[in-house]
Protein backbone atom coordinates (compact mmCIF):
# COMPACT_ATOMS: atom_id res chain seq x y z
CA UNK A 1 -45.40 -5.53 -14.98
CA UNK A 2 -41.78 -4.80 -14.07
CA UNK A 3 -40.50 -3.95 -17.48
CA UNK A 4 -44.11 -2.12 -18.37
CA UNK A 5 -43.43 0.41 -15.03
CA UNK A 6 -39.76 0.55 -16.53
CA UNK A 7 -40.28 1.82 -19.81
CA UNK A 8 -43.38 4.38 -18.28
CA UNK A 9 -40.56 5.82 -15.90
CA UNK A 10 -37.83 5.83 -19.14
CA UNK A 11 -40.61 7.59 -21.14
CA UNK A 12 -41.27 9.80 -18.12
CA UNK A 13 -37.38 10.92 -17.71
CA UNK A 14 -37.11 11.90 -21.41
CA UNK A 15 -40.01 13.71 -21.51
CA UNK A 16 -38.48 15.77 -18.52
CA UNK A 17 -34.92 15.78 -19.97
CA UNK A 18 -36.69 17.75 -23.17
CA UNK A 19 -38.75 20.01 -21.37
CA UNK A 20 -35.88 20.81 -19.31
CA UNK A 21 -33.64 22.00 -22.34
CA UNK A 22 -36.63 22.96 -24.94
CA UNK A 23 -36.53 19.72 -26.92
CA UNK A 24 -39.19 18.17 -28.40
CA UNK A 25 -39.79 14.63 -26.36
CA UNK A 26 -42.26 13.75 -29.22
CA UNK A 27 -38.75 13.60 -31.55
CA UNK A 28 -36.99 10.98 -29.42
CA UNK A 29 -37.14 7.49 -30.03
CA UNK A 30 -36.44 4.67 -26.99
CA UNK A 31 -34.74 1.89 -28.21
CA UNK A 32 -35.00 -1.25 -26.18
CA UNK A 33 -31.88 -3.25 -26.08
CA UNK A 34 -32.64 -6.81 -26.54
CA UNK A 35 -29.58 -8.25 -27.00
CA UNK A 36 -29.18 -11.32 -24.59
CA UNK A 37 -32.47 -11.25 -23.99
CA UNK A 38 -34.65 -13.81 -24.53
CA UNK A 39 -38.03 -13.40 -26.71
CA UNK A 40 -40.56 -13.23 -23.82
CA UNK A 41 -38.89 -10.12 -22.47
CA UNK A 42 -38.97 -8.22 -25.97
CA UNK A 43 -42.99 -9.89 -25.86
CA UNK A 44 -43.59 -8.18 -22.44
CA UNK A 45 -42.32 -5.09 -23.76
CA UNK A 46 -44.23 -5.03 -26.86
CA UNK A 47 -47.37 -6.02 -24.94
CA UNK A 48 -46.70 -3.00 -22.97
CA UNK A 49 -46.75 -0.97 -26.50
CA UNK A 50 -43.32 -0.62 -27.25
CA UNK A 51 -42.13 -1.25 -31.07
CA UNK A 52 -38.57 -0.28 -31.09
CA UNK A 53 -35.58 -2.90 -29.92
CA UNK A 54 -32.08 -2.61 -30.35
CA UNK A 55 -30.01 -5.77 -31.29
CA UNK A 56 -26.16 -6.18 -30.69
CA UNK A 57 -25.15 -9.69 -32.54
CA UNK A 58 -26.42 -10.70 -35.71
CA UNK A 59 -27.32 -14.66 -35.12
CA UNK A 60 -29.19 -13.77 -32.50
CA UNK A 61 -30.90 -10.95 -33.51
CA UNK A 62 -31.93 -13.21 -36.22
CA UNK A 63 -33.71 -16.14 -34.23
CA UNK A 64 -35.31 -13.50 -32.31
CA UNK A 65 -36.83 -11.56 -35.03
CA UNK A 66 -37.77 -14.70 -36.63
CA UNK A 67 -40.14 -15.72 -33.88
CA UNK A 68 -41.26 -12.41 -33.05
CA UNK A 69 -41.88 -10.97 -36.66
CA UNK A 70 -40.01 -8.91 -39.02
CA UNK A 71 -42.80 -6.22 -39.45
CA UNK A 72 -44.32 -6.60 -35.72
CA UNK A 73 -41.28 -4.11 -34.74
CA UNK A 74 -38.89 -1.45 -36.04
CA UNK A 75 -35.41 -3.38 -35.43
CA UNK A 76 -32.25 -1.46 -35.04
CA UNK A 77 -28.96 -2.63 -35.29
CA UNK A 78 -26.09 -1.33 -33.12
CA UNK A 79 -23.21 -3.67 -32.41
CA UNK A 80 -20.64 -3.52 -34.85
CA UNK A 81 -21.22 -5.09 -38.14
CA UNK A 82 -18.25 -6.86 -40.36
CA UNK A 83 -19.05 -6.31 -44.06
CA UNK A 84 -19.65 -10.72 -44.57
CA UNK A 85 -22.55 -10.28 -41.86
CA UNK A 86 -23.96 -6.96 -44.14
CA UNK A 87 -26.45 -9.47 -46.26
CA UNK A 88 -28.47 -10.62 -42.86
CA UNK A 89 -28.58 -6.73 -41.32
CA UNK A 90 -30.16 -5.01 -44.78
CA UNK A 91 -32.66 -8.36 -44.68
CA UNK A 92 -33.48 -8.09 -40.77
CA UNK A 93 -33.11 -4.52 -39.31
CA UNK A 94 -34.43 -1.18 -40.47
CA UNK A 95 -31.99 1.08 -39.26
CA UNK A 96 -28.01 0.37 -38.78
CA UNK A 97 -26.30 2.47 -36.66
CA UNK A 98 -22.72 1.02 -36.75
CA UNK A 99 -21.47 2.10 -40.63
CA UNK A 100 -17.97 3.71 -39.59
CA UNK A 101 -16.35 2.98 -43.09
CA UNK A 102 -16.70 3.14 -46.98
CA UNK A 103 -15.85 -0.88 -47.11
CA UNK A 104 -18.64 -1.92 -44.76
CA UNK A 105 -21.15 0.95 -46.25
CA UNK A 106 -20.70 -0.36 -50.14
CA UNK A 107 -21.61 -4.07 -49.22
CA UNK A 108 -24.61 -2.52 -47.07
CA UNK A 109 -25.79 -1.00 -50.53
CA UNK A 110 -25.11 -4.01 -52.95
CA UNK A 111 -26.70 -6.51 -50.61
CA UNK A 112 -29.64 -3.48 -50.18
CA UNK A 113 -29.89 -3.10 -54.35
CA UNK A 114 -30.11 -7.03 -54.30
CA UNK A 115 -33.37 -7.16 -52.72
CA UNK A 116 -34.28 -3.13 -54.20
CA UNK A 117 -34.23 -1.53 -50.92
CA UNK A 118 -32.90 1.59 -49.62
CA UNK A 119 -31.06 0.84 -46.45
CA UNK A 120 -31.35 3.55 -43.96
CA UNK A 121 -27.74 3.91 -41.80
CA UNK A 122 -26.41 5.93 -38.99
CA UNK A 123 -22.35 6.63 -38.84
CA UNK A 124 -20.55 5.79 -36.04
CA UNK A 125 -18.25 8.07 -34.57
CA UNK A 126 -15.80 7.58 -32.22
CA UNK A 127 -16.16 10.02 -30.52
CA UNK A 128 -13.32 9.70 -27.62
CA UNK A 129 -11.16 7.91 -29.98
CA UNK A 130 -11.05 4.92 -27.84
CA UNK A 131 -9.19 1.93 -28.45
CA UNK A 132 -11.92 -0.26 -27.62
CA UNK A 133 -14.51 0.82 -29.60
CA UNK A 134 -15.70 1.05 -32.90
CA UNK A 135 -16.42 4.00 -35.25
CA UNK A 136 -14.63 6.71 -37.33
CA UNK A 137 -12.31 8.98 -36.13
CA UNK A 138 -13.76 12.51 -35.70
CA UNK A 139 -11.32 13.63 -38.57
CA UNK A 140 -12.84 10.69 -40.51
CA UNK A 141 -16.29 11.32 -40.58
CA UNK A 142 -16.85 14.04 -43.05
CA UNK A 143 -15.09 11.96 -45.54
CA UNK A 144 -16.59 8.96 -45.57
CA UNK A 145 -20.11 11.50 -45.60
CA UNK A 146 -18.75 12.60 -48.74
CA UNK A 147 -18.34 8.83 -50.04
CA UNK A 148 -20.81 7.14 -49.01
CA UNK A 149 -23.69 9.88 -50.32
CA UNK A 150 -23.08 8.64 -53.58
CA UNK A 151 -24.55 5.10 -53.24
CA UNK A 152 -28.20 4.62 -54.23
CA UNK A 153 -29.21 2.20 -52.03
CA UNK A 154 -28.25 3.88 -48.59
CA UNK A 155 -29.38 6.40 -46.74
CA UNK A 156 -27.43 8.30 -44.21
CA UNK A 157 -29.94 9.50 -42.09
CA UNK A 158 -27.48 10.76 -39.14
CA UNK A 159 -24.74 9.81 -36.55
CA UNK A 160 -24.10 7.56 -33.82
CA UNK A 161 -21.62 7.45 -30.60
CA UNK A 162 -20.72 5.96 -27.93
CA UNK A 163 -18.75 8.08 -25.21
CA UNK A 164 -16.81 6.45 -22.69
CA UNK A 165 -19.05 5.31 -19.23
CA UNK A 166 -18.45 8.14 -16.30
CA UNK A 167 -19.94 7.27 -12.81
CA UNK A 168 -20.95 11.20 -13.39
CA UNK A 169 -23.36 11.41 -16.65
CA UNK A 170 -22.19 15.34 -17.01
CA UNK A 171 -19.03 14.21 -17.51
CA UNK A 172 -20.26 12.45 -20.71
CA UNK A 173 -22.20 16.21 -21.95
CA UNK A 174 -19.06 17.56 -24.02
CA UNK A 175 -19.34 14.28 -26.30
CA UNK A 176 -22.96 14.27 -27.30
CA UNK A 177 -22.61 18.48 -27.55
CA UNK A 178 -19.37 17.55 -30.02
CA UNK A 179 -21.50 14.77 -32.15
CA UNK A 180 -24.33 17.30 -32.31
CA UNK A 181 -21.83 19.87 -33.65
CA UNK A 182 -20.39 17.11 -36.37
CA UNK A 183 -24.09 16.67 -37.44
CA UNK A 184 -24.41 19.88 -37.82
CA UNK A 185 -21.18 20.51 -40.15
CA UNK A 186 -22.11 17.53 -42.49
CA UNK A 187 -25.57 18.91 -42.72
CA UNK A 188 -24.23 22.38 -44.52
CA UNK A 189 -22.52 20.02 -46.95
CA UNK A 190 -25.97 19.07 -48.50
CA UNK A 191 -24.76 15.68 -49.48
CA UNK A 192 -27.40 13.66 -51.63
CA UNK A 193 -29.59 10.37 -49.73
CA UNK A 194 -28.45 12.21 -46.39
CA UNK A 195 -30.18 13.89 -43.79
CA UNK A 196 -28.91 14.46 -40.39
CA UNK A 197 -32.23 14.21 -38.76
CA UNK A 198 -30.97 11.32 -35.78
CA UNK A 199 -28.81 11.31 -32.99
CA UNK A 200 -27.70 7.77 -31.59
CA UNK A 201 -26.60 8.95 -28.49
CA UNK A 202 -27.47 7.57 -24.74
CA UNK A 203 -27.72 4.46 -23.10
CA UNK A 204 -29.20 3.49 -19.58
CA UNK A 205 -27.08 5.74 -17.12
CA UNK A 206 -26.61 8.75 -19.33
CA UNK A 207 -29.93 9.28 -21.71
CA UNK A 208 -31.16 12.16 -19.73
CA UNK A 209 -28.47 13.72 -20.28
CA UNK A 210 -27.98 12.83 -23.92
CA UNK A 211 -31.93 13.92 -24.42
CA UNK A 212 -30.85 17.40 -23.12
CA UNK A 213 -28.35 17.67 -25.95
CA UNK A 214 -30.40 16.56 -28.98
CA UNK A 215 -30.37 12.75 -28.78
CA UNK A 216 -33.15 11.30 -31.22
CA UNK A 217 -33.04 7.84 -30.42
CA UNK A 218 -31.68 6.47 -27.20
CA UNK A 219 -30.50 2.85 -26.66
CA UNK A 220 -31.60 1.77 -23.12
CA UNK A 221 -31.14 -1.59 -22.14
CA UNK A 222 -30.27 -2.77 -18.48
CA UNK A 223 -32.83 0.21 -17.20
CA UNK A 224 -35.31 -1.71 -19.03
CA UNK A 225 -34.62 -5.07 -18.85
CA UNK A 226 -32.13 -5.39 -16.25
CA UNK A 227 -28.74 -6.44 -15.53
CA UNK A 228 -27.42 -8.57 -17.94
CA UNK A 229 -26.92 -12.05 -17.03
C-alpha cells in the first residue's frame, strides 16, 4: 500500500508542477527506479498500475526483467553503459538514456541491426561538467548529434542530465532550463532518426522542479521505493 500511496502522491506533484508552468502532465513519464530493488517491490508497483522502471546495472537489471517479463514493462536504462555491456541493453531495455559518445552509440546500433531493431537512445549531457559523472560535455553534444544521426539502427529521441544534488531544488532550475535550450538547438539542425521529443531530467528531490521546465520523463526512485539499503 506504501509504494501504491507513493506513486499517487508522485503522480499528484507532477500534475501540479505542469499546471503550475502550463505543461502538459499527460506528456511526462515517471520512471520508477528499481535498481537495488528486489522484484516484489517493482511487482507492488506494477500491481498498483505502473509500467515504467528505471534500471542502473546491467546484471541485475537482467535477472529482474527475466522474472518479471520483458514485454510486462517499458524498461529504461540509465546508469552508464560501457560499449562490451551494449549487446544485453539493445536485448533488455527499450529506451537508453546514457549514450554520451560515438564509440558506445555505434556498438548500440550493430548489436541493434543484429537482432533488426531500431534502438531508441537519449544523450547524456553533462551538464555541470562534473568530474564524477558521466555524459558529454555541453560543447560535445551537438557533435556527436551530428554523428550519431547517421546510423540506421538508433534513434535519438532526446537528452538526458544529471545536475549536481542542491539541498535547494531551485538551485538545480538553470541546468534543466540549459538542457532544454541544447534540445532545442539540435532540434533546428533537423538531423535524420532524431527527434528531441524527451527530457531525462529529475530525480526524487528535484522532479517538480524539473516538470516545471519541460522534463518528459522523470527518474524517481527513493520517493518511491525508499531509501536505499
Amino acid at each position: 500500500m506504501q509504494i501504491q500511496s507513493n506513486l499517487k502522491k508522485i503522480h499528484d506533484d507532477i500534475h501540479a508542477a505542469a499546471q503550475k508552468s502550463g505543461q502538459d502532465a499527460s506528456r511526462v513519464t515517471l520512471i520508477a527506479v528499481s535498481k537495488r530493488k528486489p522484484p516484489e517491490m517493482i511487482q507492488a508497483a506494477m500491481d498498483a498500475g505502473h509500467r515504467d522502471f528505471g534500471e542502473n546495472y546491467i546484471q541485475e537489471a537482467m535477472e529482474k526483467i527475466d522474472l518479471i517479463g520483458r514485454k510486462s514493462a517499458t524498461w529504461h536504462f540509465i546508469g552508464h553503459l560501457q560499449s562490451n555491456k551494449a549487446k544485453f541493453a539493445v536485448s533488455y531495455f527499450d529506451l537508453i538514456h546514457t549514450v554520451d559518445k560515438v564509440k558506445l552509440a555505434r556498438e548500440i546500433n550493430r548489436q541493434a541491426q543484429k537482432i533488426g531493431k531500431i534502438q531508441e537512445v537519449l544523450l547524456q549531457v553533462n551538464i555541470a561538467r562534473e568530474t564524477t559523472k558521466s555524459g558529454a560535455k555541453e560543447n560535445e553534444i551537438m557533435d556527436i548529434a551530428k554523428q550519431v544521426c547517421r546510423f540506421d539502427n538508433l534513434h535519438v529521441s532526446g537528452l538526458m542530465c544529471m545536475p549536481p544534488f542542491f539541498d535547494d531544488p531551485e538551485d538545480a532550475r538553470i541546468y534543466f532550463k540549459k538542457l532544454k535550450q541544447i534540445s532545442k538547438n539540435i532540434e533546428t539542425l533537423n538531423l535524420p532518426n532524431t527527434t528531441m521529443t524527451h527530457l531525462s531530467m529529475g530525480m526524487s528531490h528535484d522532479f517538480r522542479v524539473a516538470v516545471e521546465e519541460g522534463a518528459t520523463l522523470v527518474r524517481v526512485g527513493t520517493a518511491i521505493f525508499g531509501a536505499r539499503q
